[in-house]
C-alpha atoms as a PDB file:
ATOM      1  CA  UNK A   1       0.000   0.000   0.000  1.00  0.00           C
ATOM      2  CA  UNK A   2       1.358   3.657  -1.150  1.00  0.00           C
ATOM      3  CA  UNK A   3       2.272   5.922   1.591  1.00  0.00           C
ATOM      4  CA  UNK A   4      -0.522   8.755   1.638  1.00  0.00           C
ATOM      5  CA  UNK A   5       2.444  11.161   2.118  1.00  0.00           C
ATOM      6  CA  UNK A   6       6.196  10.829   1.950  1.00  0.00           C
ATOM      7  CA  UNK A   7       7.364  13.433   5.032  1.00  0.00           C
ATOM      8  CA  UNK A   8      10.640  14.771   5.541  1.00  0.00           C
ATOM      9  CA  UNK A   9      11.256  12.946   7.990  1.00  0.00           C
ATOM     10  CA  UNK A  10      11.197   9.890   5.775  1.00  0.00           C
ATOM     11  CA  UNK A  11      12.912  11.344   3.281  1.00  0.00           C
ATOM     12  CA  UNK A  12      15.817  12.283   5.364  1.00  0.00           C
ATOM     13  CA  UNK A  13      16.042   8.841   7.514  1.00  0.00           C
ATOM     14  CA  UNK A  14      16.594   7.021   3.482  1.00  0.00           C
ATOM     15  CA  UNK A  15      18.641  10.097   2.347  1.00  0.00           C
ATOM     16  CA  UNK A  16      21.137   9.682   5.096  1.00  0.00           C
ATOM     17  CA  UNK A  17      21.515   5.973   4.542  1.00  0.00           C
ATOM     18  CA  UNK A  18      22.264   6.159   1.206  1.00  0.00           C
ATOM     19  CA  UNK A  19      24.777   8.759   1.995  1.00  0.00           C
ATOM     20  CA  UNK A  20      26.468   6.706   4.542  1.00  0.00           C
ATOM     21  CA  UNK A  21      26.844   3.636   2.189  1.00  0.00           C
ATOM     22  CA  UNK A  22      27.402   5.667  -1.007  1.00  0.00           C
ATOM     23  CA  UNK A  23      30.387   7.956  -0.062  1.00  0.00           C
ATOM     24  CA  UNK A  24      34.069   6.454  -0.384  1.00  0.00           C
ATOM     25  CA  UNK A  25      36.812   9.019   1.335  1.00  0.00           C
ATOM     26  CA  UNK A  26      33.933  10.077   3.814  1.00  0.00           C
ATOM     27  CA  UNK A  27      34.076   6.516   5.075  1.00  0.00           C
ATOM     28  CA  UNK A  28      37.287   5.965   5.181  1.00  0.00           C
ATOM     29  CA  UNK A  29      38.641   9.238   7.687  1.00  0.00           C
ATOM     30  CA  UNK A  30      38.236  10.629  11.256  1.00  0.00           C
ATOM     31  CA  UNK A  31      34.780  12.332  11.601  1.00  0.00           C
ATOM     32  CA  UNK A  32      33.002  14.767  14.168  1.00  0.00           C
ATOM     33  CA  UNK A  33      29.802  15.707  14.963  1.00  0.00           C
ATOM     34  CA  UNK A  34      28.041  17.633  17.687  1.00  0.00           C
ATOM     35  CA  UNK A  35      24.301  18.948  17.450  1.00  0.00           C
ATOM     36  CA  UNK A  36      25.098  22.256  17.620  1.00  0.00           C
ATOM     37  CA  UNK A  37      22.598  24.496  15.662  1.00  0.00           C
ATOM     38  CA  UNK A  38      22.780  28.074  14.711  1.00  0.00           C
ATOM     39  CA  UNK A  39      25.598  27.369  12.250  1.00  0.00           C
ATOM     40  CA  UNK A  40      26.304  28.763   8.857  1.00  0.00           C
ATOM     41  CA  UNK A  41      28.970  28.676   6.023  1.00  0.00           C
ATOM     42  CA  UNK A  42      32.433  30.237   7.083  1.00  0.00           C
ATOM     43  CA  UNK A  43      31.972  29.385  10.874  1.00  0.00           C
ATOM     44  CA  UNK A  44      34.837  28.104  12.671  1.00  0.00           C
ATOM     45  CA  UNK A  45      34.878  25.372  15.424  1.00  0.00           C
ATOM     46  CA  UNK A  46      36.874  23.257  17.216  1.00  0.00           C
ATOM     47  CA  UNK A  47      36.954  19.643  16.729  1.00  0.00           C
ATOM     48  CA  UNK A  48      38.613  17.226  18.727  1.00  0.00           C
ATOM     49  CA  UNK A  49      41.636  14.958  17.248  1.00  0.00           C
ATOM     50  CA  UNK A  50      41.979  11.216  18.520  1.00  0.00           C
ATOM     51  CA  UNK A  51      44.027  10.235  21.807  1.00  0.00           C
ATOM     52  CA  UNK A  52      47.291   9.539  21.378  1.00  0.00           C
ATOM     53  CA  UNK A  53      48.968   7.085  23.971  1.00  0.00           C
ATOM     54  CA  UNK A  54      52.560   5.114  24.091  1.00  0.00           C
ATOM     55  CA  UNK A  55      52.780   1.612  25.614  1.00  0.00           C
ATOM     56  CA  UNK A  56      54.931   1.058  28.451  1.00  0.00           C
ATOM     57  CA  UNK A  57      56.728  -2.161  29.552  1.00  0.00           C
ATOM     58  CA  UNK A  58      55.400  -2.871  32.800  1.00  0.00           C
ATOM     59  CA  UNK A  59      57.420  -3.010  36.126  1.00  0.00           C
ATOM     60  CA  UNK A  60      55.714  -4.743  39.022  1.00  0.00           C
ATOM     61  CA  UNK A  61      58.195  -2.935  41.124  1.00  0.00           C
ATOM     62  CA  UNK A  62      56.652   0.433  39.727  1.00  0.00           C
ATOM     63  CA  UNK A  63      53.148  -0.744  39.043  1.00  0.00           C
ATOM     64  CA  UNK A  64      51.869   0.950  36.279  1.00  0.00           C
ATOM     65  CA  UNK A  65      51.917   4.640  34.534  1.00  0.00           C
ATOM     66  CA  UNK A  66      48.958   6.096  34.002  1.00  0.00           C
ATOM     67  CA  UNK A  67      48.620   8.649  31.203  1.00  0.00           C
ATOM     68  CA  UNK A  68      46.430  11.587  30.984  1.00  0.00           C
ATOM     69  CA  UNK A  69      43.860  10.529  28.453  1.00  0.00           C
ATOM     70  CA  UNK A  70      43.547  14.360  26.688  1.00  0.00           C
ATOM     71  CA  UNK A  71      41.810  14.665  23.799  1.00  0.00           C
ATOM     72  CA  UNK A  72      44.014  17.555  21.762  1.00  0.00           C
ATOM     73  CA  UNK A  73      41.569  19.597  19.242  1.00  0.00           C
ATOM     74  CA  UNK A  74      42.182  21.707  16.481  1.00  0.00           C
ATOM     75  CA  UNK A  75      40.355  24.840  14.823  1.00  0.00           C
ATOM     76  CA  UNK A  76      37.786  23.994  11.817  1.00  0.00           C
ATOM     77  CA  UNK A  77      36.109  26.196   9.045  1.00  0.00           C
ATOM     78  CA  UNK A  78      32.730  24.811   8.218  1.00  0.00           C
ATOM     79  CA  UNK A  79      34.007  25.498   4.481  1.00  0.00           C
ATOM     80  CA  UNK A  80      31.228  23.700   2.593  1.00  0.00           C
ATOM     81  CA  UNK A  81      27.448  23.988   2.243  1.00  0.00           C
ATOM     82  CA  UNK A  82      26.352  20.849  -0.025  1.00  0.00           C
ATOM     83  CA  UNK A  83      22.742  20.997  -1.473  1.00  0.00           C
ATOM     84  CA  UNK A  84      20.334  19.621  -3.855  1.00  0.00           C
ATOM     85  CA  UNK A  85      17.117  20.430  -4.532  1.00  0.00           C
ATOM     86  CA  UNK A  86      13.807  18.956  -6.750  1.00  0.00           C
ATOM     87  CA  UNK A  87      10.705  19.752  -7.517  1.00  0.00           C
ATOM     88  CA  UNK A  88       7.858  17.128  -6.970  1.00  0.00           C
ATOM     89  CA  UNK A  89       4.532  16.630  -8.074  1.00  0.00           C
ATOM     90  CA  UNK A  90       1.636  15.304  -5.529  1.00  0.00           C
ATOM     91  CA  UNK A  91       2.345  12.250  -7.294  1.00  0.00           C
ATOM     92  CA  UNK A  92       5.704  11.359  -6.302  1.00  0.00           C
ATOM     93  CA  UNK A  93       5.032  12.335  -2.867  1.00  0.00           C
ATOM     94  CA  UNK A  94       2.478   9.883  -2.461  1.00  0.00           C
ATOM     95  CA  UNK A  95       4.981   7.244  -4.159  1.00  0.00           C
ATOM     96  CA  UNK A  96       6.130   3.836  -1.779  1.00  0.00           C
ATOM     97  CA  UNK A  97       9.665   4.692  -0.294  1.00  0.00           C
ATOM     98  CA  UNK A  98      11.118   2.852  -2.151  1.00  0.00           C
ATOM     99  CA  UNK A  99      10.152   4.150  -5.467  1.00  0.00           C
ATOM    100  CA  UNK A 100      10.362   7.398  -4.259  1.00  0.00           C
ATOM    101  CA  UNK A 101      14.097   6.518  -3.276  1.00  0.00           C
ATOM    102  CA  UNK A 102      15.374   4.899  -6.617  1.00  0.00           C
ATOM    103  CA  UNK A 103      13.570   7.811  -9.407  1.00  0.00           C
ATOM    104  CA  UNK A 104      14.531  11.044  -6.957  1.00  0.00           C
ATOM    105  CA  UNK A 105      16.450  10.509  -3.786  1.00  0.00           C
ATOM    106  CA  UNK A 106      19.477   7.932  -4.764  1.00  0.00           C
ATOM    107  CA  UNK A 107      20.515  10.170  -7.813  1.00  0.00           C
ATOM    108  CA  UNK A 108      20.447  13.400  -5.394  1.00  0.00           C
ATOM    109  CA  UNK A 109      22.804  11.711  -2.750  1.00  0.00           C
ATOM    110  CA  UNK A 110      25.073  10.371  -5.067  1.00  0.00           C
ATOM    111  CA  UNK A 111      25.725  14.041  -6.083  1.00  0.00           C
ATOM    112  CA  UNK A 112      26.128  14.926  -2.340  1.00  0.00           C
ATOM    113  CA  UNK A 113      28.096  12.128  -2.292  1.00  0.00           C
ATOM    114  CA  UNK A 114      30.451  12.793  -4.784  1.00  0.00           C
ATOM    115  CA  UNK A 115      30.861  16.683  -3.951  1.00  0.00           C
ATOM    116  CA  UNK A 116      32.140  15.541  -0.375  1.00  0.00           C
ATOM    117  CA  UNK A 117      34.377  13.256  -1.808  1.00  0.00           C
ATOM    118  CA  UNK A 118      35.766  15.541  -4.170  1.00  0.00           C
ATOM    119  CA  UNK A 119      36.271  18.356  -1.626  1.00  0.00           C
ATOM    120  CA  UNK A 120      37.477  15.492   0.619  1.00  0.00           C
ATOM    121  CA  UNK A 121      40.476  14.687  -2.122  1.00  0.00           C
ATOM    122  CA  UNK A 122      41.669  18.651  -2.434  1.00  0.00           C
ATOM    123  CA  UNK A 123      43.054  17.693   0.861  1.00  0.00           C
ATOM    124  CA  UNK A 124      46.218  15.992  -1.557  1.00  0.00           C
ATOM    125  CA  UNK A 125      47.244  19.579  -2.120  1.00  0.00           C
ATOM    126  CA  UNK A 126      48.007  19.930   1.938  1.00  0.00           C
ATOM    127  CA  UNK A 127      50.458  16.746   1.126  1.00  0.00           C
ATOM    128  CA  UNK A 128      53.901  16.916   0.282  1.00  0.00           C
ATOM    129  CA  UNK A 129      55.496  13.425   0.808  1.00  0.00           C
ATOM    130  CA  UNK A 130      54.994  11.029  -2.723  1.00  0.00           C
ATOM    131  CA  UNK A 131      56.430   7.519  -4.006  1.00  0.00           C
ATOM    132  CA  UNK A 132      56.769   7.238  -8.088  1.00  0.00           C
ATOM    133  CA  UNK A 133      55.505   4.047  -9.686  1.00  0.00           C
ATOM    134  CA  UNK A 134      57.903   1.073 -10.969  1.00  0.00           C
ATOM    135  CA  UNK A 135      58.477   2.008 -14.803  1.00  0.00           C
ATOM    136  CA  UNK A 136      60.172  -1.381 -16.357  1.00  0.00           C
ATOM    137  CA  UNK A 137      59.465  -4.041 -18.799  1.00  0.00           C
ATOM    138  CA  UNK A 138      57.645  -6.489 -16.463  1.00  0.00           C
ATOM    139  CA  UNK A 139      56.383  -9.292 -19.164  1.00  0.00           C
ATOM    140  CA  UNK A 140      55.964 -12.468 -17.748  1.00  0.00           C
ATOM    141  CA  UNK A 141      56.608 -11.431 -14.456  1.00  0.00           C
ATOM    142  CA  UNK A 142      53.634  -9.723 -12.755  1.00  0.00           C
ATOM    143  CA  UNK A 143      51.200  -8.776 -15.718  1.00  0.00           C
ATOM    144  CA  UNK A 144      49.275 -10.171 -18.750  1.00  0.00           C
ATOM    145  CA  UNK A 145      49.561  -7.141 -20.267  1.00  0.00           C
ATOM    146  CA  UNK A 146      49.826  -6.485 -23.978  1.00  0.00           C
ATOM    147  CA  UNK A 147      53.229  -6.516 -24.720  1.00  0.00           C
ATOM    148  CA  UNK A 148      54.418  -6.672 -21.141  1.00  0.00           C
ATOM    149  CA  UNK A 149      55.543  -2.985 -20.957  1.00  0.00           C
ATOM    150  CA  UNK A 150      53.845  -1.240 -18.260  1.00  0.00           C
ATOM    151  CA  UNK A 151      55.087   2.044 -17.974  1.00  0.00           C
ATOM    152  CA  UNK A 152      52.882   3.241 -15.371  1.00  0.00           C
ATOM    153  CA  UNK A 153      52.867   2.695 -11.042  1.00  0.00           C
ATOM    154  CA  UNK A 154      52.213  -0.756 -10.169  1.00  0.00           C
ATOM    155  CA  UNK A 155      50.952  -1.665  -6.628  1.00  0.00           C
ATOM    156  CA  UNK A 156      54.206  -2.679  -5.539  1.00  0.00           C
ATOM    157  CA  UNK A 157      54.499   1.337  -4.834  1.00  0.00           C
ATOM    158  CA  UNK A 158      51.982   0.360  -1.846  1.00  0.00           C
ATOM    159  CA  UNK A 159      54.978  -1.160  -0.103  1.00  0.00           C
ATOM    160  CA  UNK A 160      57.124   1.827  -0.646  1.00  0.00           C
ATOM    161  CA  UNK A 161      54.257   3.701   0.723  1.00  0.00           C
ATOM    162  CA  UNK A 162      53.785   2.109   3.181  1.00  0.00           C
ATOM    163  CA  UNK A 163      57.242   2.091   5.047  1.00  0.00           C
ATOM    164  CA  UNK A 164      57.078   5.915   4.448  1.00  0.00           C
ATOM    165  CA  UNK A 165      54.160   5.898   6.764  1.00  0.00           C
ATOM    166  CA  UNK A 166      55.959   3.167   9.088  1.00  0.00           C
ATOM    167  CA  UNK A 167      58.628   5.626   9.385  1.00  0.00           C
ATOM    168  CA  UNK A 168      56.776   8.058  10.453  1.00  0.00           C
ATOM    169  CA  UNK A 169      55.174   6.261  13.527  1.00  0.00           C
ATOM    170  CA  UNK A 170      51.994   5.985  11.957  1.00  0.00           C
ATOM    171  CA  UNK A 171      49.382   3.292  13.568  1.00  0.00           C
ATOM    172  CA  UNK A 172      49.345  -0.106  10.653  1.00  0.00           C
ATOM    173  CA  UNK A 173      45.938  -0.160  11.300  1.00  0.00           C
ATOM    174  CA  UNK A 174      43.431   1.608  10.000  1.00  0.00           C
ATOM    175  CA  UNK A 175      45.194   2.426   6.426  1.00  0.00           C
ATOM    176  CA  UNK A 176      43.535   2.841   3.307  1.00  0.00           C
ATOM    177  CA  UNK A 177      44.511   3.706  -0.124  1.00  0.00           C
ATOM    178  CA  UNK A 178      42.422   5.480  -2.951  1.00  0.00           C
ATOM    179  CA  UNK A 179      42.809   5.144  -6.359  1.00  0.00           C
ATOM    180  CA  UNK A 180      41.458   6.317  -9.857  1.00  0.00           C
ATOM    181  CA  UNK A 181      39.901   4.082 -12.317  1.00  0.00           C
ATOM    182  CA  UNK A 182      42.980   4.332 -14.730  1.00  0.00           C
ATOM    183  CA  UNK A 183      45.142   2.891 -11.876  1.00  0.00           C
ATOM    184  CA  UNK A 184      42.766   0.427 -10.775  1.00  0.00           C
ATOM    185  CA  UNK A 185      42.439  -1.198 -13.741  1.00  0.00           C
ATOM    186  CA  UNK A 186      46.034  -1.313 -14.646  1.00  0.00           C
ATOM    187  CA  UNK A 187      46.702  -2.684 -10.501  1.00  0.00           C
ATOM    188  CA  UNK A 188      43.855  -5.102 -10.845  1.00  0.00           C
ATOM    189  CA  UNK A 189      45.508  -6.940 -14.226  1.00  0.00           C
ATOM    190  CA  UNK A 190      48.718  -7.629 -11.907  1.00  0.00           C
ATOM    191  CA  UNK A 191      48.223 -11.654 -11.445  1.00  0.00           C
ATOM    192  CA  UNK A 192      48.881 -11.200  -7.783  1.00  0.00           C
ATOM    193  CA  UNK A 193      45.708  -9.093  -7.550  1.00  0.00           C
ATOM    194  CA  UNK A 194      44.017 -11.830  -9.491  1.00  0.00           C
ATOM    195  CA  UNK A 195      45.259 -14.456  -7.173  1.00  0.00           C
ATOM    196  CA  UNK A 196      43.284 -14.248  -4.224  1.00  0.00           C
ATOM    197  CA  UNK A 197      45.421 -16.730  -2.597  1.00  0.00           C
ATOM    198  CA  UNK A 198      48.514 -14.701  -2.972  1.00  0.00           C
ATOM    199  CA  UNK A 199      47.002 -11.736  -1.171  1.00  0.00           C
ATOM    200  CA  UNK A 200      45.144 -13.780   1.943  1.00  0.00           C
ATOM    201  CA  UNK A 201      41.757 -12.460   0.548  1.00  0.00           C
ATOM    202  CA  UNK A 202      39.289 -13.957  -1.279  1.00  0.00           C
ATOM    203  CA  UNK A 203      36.947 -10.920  -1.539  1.00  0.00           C
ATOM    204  CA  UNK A 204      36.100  -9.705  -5.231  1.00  0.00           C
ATOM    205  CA  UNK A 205      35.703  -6.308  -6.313  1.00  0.00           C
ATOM    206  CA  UNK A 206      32.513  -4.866  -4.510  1.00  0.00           C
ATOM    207  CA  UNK A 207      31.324  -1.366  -5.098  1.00  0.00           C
ATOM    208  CA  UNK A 208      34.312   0.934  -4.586  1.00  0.00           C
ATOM    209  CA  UNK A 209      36.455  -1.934  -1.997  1.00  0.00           C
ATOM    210  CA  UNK A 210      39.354  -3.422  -4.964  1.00  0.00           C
ATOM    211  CA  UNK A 211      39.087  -6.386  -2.520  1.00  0.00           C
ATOM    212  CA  UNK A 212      41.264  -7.572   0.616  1.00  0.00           C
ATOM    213  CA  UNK A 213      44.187  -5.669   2.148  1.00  0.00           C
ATOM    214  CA  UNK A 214      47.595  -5.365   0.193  1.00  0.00           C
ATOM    215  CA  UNK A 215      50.280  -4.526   1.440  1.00  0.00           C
ATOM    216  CA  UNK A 216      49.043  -2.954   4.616  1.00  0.00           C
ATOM    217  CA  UNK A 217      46.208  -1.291   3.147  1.00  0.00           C
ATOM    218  CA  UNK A 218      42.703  -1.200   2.132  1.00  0.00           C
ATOM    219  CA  UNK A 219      42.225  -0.535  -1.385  1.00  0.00           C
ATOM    220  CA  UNK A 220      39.557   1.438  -2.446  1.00  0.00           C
ATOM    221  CA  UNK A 221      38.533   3.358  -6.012  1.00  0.00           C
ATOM    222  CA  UNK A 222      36.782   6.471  -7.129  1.00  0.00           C
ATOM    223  CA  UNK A 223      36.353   8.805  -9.983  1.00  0.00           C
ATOM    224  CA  UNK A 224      37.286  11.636  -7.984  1.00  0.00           C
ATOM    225  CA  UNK A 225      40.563  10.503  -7.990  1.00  0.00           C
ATOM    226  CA  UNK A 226      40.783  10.985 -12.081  1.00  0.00           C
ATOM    227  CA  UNK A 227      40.175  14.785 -10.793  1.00  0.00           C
ATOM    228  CA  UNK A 228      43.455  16.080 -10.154  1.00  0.00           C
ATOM    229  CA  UNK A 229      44.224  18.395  -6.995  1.00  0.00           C
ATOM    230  CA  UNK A 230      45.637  20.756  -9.011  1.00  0.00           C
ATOM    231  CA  UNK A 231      45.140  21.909 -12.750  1.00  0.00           C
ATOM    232  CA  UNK A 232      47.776  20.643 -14.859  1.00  0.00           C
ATOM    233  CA  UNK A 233      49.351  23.090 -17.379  1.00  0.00           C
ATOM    234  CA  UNK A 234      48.117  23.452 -20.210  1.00  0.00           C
ATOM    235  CA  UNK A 235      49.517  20.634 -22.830  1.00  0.00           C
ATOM    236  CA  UNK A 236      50.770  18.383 -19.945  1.00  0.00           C
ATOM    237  CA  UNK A 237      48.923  15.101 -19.227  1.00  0.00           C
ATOM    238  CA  UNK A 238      46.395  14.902 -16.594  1.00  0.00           C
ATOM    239  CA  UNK A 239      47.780  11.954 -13.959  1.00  0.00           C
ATOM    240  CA  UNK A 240      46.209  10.191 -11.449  1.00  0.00           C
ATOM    241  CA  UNK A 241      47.366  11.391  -8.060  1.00  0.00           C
ATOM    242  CA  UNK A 242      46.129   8.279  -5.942  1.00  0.00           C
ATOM    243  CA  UNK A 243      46.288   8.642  -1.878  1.00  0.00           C
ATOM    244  CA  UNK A 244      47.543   6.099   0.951  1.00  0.00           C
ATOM    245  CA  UNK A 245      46.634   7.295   4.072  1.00  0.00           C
ATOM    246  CA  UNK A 246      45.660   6.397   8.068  1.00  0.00           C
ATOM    247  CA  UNK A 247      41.736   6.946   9.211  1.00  0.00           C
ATOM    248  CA  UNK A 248      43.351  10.314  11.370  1.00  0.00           C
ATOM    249  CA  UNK A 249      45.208  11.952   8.772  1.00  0.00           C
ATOM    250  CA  UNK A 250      42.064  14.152   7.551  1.00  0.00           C
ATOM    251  CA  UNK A 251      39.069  14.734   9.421  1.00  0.00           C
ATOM    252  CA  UNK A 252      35.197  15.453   8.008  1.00  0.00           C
ATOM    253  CA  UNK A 253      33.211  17.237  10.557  1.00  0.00           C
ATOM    254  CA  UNK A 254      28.987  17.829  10.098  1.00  0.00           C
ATOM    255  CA  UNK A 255      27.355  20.758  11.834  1.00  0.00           C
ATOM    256  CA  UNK A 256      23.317  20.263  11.736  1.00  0.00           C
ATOM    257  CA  UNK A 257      21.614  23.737  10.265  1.00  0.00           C
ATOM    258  CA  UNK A 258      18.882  25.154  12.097  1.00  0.00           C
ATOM    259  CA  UNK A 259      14.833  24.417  10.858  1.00  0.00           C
ATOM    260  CA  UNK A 260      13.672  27.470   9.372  1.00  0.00           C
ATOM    261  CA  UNK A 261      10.766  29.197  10.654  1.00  0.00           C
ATOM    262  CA  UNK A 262       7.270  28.456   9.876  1.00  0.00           C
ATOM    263  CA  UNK A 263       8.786  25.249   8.061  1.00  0.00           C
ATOM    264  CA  UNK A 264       5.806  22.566   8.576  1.00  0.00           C
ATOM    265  CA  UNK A 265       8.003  19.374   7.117  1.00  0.00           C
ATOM    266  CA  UNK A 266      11.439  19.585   8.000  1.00  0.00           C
ATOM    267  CA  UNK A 267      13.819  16.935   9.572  1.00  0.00           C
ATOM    268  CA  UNK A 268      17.058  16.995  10.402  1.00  0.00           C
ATOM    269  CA  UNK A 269      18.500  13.606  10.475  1.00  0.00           C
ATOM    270  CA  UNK A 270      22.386  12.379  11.535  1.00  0.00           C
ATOM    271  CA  UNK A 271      24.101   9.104  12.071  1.00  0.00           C
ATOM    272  CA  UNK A 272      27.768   7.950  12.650  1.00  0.00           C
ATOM    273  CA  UNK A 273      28.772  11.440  11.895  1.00  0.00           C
ATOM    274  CA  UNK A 274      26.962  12.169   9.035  1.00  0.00           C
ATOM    275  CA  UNK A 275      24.146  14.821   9.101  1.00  0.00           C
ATOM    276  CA  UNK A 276      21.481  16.186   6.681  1.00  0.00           C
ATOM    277  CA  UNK A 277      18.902  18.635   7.083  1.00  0.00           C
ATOM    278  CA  UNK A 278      15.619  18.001   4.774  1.00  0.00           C
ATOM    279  CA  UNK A 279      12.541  20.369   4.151  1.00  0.00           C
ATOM    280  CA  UNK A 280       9.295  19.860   1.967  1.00  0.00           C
ATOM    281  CA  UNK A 281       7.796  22.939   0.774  1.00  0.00           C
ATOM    282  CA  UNK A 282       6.269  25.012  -1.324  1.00  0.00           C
ATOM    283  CA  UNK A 283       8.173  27.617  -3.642  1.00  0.00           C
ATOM    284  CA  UNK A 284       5.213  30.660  -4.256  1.00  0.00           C
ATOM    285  CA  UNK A 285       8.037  31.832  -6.817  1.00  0.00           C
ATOM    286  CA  UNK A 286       8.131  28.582  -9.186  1.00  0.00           C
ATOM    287  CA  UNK A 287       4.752  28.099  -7.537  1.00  0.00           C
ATOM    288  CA  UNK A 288       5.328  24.300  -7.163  1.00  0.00           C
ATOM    289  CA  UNK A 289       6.501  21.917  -4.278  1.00  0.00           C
ATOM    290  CA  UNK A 290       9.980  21.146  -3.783  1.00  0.00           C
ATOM    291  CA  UNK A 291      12.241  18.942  -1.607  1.00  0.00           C
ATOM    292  CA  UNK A 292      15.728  20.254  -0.633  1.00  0.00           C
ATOM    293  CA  UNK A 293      17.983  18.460   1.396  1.00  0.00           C
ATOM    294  CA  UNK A 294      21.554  20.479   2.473  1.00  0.00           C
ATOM    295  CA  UNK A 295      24.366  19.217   4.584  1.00  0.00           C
ATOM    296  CA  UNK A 296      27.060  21.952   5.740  1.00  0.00           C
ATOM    297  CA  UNK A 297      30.230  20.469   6.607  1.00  0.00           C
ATOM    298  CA  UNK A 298      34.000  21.631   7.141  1.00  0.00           C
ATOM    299  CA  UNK A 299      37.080  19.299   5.755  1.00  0.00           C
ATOM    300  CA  UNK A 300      40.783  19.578   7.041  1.00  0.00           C
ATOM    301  CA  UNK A 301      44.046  17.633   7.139  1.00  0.00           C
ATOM    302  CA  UNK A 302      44.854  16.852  10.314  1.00  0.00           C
ATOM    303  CA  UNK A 303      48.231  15.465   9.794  1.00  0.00           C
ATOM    304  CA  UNK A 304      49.940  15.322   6.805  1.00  0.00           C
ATOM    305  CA  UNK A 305      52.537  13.195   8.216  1.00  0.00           C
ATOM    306  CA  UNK A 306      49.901  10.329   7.951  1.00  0.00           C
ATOM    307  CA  UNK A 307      49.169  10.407   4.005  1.00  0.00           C
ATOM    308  CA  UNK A 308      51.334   9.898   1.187  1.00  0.00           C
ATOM    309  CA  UNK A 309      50.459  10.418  -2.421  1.00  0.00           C
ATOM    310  CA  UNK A 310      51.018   8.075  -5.143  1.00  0.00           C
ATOM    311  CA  UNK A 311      51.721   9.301  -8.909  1.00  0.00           C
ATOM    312  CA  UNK A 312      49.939   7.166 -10.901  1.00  0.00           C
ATOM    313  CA  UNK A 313      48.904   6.615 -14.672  1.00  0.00           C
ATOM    314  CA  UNK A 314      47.974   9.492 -16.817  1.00  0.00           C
ATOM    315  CA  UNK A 315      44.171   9.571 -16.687  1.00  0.00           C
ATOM    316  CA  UNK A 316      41.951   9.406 -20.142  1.00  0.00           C
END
């Protein structure tokens, strides 16, 4: 049976879940959120930054040494104001979730989606430590590729980024590495990658996971990544400039925005750190009804010491 009427508070519970599952870098680093209203574009906060302890041998003679579990924080522009916005007929909003979800409200996420994640990846510009890619004649060694040159980065690079990172103190948990489609397909072709044996996984290729963990890292691929941080000049080749980094090296933070006044369907909705603000209304300008959901967030590196980029193949 239809719903007699969809309400925003509907429509946000759905719109943040497919948020949640749809973004890729959002997932993947530290985020904050507090339900602090009265927030706009350009406001600074203060989020705070994961405890940092250091084990200690213990001494029975000593008994143990207890350490002063303080959170450090660290100043935060609420930098981005993400919306989308559609006009509906009575029709749709009398349409089964579901329905309603898979004509209107997946294709509006997945452009919230993919804005975060892009502003998420300008954060590469903040980093200045990089490993090249292995450019040698490889055939019969690693690839079936046509004529077994592959003069791009392979994922042995991951190791090299990785012991950057190791030197560097960082935690081996909680690594991750993000990749274009160019270098994910060429990575992917390596027989190792193929061989699920070889890399103690036996996980395909779901959604934007590449499978197991390589080389210390979760592999993961997006578009964005085919976006470069920086323009290229002009005539020079657009390259993939892939990422390896820990959980804590960048951090997402979601501020809810308030309900506007006199708004009779409005929700605000948030969960695991991501937060969305919905309203259903009518626009006496266009004179029809429209649905607008918004999210206002802030994105910053928190320690560039923890990412590493990776030069990878020239993009189409």
């Amino acid at each position: 049976m239809a719903n007699t009427f969809l309400t925003a508070q509907v429509i946000a519970r759905q719109a943040l879940a497919n948020l949640y599952e749809t973004t890729v870098m959002a997932s993947l680093i530290h985020r904050d959120y507090e339900p602090e209203f009265a927030r706009k574009q350009g406001d600074a906060i203060t989020i705070r930054k994961p405890a940092v302890f250091e084990a200690h041998e213990y001494n029975r003679a000593t008994g143990i040494i207890v350490q002063e579990a303080t959170e450090t924080s660290v100043n935060m522009t609420l930098n981005h104001f993400a919306d989308v916005s559609f006009a509906v007929t009575s029709e749709d909003m009398t349409l089964e979730i579901e329905d309603f979800d898979e004509q209107l409200l997946t294709p509006a996420m997945e452009a919230i989606s993919q804005k975060i994640d892009n502003d998420l990846l300008l954060l590469r510009n903040d980093i200045v430590q990089e490993v090249g890619g292995v450019a040698e004649n490889v055939a019969g060694e690693d690839y079936n590729y046509p004529g077994g040159l592959y003069p791009y980065s392979d994922s042995r690079v991951l190791v090299e980024a990785g012991a950057l990172l190791s030197r560097k103190n960082v935690p081996l948990s909680q690594r991750s590495v993000v990749v274009g489609p160019t270098t994910q397909a060429r990575w992917t072709a390596e027989k190792t990658w193929r061989q699920a044996d070889k890399r103690g996984s036996t996980e395909g290729l779901l959604e934007a996971s590449m499978g197991g963990r390589v080389s210390g890292f979760d592999p993961y691929m997006t578009q964005n990544v085919g976006q470069p941080a920086t323009t290229p000049a002009p005539g020079q080749p657009t390259t993939e400039v892939n990422l390896a980094f820990h959980r804590t090296a960048f951090a997402l933070a979601f501020r809810p925005l308030e309900l506007p006044k006199g708004a009779q369907n409005a929700a605000i909705m948030n969960y695991k750190g991501f937060a969305l603000r919905v309203i259903y209304g009518y626009d006496q300008d266009k004179k029809q009804d429209v649905v607008s959901i918004d999210t206002l967030y802030g994105a910053k590196t928190l320690d560039a010491n923890r990412a590493v980029l990776i030069k990878g193949a020239d993009a189409a």
